[in-house]
PDB file of N, CA and C in Angstrom:
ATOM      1  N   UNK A   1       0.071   7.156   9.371  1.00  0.00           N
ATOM      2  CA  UNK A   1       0.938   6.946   8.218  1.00  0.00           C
ATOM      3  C   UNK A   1       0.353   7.677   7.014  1.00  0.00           C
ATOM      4  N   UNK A   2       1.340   8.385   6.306  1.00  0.00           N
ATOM      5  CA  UNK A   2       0.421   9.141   4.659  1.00  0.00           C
ATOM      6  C   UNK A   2       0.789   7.818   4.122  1.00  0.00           C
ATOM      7  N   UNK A   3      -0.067   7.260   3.480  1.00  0.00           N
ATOM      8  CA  UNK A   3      -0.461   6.358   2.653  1.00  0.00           C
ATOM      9  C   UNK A   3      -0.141   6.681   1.260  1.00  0.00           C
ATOM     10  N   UNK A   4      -0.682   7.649   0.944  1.00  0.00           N
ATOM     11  CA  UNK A   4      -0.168   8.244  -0.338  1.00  0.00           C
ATOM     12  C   UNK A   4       1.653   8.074  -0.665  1.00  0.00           C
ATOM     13  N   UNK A   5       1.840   8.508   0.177  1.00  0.00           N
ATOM     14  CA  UNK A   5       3.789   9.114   0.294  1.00  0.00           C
ATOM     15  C   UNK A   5       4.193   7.436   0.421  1.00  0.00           C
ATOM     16  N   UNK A   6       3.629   6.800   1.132  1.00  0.00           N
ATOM     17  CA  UNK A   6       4.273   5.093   0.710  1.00  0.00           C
ATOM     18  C   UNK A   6       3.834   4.357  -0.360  1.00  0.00           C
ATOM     19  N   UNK A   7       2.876   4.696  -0.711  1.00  0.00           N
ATOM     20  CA  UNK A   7       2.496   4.070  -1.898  1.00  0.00           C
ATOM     21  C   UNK A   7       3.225   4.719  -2.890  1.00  0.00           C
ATOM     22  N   UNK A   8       3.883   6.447  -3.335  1.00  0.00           N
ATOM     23  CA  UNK A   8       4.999   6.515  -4.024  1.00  0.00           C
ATOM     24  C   UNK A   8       6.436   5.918  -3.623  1.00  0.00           C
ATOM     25  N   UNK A   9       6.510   6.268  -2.270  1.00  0.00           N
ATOM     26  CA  UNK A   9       7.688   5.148  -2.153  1.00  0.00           C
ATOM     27  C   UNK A   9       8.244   4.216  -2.486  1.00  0.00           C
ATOM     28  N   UNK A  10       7.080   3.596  -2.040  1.00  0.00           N
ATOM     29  CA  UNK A  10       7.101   1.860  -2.805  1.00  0.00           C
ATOM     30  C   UNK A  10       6.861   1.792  -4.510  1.00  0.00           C
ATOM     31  N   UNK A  11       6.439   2.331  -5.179  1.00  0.00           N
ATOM     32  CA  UNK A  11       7.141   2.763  -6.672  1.00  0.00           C
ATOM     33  C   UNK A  11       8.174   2.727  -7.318  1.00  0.00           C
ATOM     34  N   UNK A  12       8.802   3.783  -6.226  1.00  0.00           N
ATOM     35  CA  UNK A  12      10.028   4.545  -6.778  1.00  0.00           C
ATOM     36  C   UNK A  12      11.048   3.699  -6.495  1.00  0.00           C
ATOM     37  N   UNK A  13      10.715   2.525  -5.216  1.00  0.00           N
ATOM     38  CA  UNK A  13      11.975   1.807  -4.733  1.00  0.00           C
ATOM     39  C   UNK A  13      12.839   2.095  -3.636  1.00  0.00           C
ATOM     40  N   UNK A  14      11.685   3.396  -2.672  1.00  0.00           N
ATOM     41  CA  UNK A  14      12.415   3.493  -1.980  1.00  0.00           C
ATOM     42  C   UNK A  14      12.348   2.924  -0.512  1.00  0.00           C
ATOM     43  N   UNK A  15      11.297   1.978  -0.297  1.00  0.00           N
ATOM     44  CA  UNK A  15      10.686   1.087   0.783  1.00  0.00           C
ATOM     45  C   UNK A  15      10.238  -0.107   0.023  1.00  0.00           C
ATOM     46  N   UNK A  16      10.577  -1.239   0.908  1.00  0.00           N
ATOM     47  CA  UNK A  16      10.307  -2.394   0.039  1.00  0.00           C
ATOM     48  C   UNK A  16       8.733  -2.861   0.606  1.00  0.00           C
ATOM     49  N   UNK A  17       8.140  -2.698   1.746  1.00  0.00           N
ATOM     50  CA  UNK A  17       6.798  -2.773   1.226  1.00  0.00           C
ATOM     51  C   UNK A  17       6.085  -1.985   2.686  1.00  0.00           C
ATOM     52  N   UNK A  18       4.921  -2.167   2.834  1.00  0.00           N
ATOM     53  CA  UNK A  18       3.982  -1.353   4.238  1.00  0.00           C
ATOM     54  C   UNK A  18       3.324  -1.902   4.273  1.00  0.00           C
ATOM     55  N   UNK A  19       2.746  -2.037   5.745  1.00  0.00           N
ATOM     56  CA  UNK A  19       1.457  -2.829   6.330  1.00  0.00           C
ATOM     57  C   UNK A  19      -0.053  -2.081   6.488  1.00  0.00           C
ATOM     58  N   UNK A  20      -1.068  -2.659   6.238  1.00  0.00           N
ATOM     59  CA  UNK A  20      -2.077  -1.924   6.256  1.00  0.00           C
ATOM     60  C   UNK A  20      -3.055  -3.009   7.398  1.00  0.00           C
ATOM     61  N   UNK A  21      -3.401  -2.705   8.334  1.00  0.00           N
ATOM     62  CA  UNK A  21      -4.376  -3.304   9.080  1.00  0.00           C
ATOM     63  C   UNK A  21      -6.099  -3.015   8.657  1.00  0.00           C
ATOM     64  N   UNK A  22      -6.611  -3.694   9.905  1.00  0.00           N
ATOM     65  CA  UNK A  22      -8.121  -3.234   9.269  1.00  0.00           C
ATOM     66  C   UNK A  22      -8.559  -2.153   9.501  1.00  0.00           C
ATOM     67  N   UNK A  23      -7.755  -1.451  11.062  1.00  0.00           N
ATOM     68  CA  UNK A  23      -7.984   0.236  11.775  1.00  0.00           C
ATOM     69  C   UNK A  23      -7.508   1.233  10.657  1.00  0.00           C
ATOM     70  N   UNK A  24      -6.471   0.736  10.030  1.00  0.00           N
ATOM     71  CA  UNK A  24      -6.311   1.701   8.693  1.00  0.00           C
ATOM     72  C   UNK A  24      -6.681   2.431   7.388  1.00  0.00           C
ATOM     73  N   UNK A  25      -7.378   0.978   7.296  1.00  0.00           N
ATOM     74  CA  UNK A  25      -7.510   0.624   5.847  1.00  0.00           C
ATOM     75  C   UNK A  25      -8.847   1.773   4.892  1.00  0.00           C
ATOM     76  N   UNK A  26      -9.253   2.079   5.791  1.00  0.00           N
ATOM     77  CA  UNK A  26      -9.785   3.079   5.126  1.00  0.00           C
ATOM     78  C   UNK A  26      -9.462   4.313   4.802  1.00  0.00           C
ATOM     79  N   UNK A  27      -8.053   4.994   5.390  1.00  0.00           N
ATOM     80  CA  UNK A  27      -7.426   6.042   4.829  1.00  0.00           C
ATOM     81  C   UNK A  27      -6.471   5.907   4.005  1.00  0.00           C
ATOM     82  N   UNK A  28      -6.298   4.000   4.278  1.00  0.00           N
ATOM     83  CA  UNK A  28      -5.165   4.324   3.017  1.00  0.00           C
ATOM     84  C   UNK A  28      -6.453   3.739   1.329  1.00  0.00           C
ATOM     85  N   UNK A  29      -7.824   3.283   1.874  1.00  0.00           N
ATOM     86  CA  UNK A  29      -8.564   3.246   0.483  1.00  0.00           C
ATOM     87  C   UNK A  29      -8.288   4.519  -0.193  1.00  0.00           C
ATOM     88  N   UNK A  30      -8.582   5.722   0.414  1.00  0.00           N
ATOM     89  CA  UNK A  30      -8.467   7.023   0.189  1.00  0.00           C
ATOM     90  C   UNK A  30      -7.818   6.859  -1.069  1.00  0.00           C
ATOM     91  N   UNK A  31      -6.628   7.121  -0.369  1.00  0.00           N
ATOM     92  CA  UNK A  31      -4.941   7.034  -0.973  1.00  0.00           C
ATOM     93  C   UNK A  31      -4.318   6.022  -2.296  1.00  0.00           C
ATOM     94  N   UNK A  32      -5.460   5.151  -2.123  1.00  0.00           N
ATOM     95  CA  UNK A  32      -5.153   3.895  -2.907  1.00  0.00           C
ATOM     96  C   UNK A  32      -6.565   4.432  -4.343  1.00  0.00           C
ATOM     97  N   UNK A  33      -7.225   4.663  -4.298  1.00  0.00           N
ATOM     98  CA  UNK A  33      -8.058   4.984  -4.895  1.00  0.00           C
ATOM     99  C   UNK A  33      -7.865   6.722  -5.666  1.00  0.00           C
ATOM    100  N   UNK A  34      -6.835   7.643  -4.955  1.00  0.00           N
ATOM    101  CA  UNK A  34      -6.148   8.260  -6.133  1.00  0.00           C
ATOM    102  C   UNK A  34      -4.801   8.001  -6.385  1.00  0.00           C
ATOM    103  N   UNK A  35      -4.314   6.872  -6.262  1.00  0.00           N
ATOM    104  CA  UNK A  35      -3.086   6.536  -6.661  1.00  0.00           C
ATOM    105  C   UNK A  35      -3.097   6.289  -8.007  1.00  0.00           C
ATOM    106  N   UNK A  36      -1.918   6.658  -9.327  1.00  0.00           N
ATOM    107  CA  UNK A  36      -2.395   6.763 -10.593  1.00  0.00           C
ATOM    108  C   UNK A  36      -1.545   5.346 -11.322  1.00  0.00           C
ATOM    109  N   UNK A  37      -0.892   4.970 -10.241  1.00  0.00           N
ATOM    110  CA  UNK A  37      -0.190   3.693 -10.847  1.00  0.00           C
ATOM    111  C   UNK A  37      -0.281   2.289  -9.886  1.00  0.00           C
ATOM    112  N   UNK A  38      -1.520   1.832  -9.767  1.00  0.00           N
ATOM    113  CA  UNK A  38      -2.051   0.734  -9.003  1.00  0.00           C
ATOM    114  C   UNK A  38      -1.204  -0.325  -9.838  1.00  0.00           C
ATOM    115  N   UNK A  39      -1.149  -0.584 -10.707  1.00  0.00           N
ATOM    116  CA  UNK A  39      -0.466  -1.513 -11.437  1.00  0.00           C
ATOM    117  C   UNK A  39       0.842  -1.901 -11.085  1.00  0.00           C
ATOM    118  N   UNK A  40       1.251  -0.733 -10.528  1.00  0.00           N
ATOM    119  CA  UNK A  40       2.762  -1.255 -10.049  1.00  0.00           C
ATOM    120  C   UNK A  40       3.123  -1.428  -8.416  1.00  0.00           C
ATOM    121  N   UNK A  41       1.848  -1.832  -7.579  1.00  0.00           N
ATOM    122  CA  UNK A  41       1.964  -2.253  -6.604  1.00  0.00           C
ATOM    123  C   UNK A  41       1.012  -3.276  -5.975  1.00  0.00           C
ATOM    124  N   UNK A  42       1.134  -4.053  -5.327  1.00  0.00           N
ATOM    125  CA  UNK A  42       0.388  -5.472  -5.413  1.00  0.00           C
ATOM    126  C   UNK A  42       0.257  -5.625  -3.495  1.00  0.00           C
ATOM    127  N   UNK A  43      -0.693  -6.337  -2.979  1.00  0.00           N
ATOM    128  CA  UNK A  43      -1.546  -6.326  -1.997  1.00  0.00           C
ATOM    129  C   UNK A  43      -0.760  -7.792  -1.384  1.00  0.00           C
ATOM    130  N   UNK A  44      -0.416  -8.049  -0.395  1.00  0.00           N
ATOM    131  CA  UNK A  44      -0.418  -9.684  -0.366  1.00  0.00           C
ATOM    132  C   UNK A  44      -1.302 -10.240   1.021  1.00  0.00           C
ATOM    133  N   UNK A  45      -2.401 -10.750   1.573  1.00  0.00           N
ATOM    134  CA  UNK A  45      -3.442 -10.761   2.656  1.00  0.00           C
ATOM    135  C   UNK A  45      -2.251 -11.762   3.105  1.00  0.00           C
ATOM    136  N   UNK A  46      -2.189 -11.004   4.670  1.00  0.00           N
ATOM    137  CA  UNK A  46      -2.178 -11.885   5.890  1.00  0.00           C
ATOM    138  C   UNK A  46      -2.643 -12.371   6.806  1.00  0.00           C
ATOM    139  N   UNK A  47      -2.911 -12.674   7.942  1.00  0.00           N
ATOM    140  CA  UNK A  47      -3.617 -12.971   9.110  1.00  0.00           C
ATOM    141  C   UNK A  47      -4.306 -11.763   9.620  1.00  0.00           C
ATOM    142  N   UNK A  48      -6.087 -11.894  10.333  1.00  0.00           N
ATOM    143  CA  UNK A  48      -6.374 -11.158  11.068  1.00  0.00           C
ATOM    144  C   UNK A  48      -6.538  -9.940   9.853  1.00  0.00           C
ATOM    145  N   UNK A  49      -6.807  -9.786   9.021  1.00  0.00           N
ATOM    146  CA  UNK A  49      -7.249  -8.266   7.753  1.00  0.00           C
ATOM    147  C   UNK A  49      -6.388  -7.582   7.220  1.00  0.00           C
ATOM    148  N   UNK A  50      -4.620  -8.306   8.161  1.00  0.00           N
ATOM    149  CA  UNK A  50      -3.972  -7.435   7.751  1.00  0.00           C
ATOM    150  C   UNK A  50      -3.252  -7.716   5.927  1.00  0.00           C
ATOM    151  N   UNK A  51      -2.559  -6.256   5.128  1.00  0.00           N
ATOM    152  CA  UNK A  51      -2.149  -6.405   3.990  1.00  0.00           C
ATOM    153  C   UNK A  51      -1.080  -6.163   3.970  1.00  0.00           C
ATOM    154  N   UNK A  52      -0.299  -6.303   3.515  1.00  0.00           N
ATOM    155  CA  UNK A  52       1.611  -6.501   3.430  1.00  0.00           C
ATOM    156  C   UNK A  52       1.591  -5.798   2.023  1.00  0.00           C
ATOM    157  N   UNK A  53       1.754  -4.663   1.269  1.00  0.00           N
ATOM    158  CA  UNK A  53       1.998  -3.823   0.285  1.00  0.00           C
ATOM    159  C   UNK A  53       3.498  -4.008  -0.539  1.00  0.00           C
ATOM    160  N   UNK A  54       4.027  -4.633  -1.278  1.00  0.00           N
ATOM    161  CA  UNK A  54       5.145  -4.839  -2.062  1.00  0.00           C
ATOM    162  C   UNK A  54       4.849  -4.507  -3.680  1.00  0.00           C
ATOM    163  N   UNK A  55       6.036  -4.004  -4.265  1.00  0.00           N
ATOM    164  CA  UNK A  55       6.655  -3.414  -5.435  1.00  0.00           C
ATOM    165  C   UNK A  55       6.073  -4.430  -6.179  1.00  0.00           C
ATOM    166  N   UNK A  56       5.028  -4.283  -7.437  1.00  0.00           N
ATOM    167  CA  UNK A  56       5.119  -5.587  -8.441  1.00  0.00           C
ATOM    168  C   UNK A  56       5.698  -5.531  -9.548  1.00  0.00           C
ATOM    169  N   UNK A  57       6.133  -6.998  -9.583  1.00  0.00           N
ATOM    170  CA  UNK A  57       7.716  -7.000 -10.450  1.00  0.00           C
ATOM    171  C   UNK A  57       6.643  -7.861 -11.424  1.00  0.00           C
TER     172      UNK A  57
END
């Protein structure tokens, strides 16, 4: 998954949210760490490491 390209997605409104497991999670740190608008997307922890990524309102 580009991580980057959903994390604008999910911005812009055009996916309402993405899953990040623990096998992932380090390419989407990448991605998440030059993302320039962290503020407008929010983390929610589920079971087992995984993260559920949604729009914050």
């Amino acid at each position: 998954m580009d991580f980057a390209q959903a994390l604008s997605d999910l911005k812009d409104g055009k996916i309402d949210h993405f899953d990040v497991d623990p096998e992932t999670f380090p390419a989407f740190q990448k991605a998440w760490s030059a993302f320039p608008y962290q503020n407008t997307v929010k983390g929610i922890a589920q079971r087992a490491g995984k993260v559920t990524y949604i729009q914050a309102k």
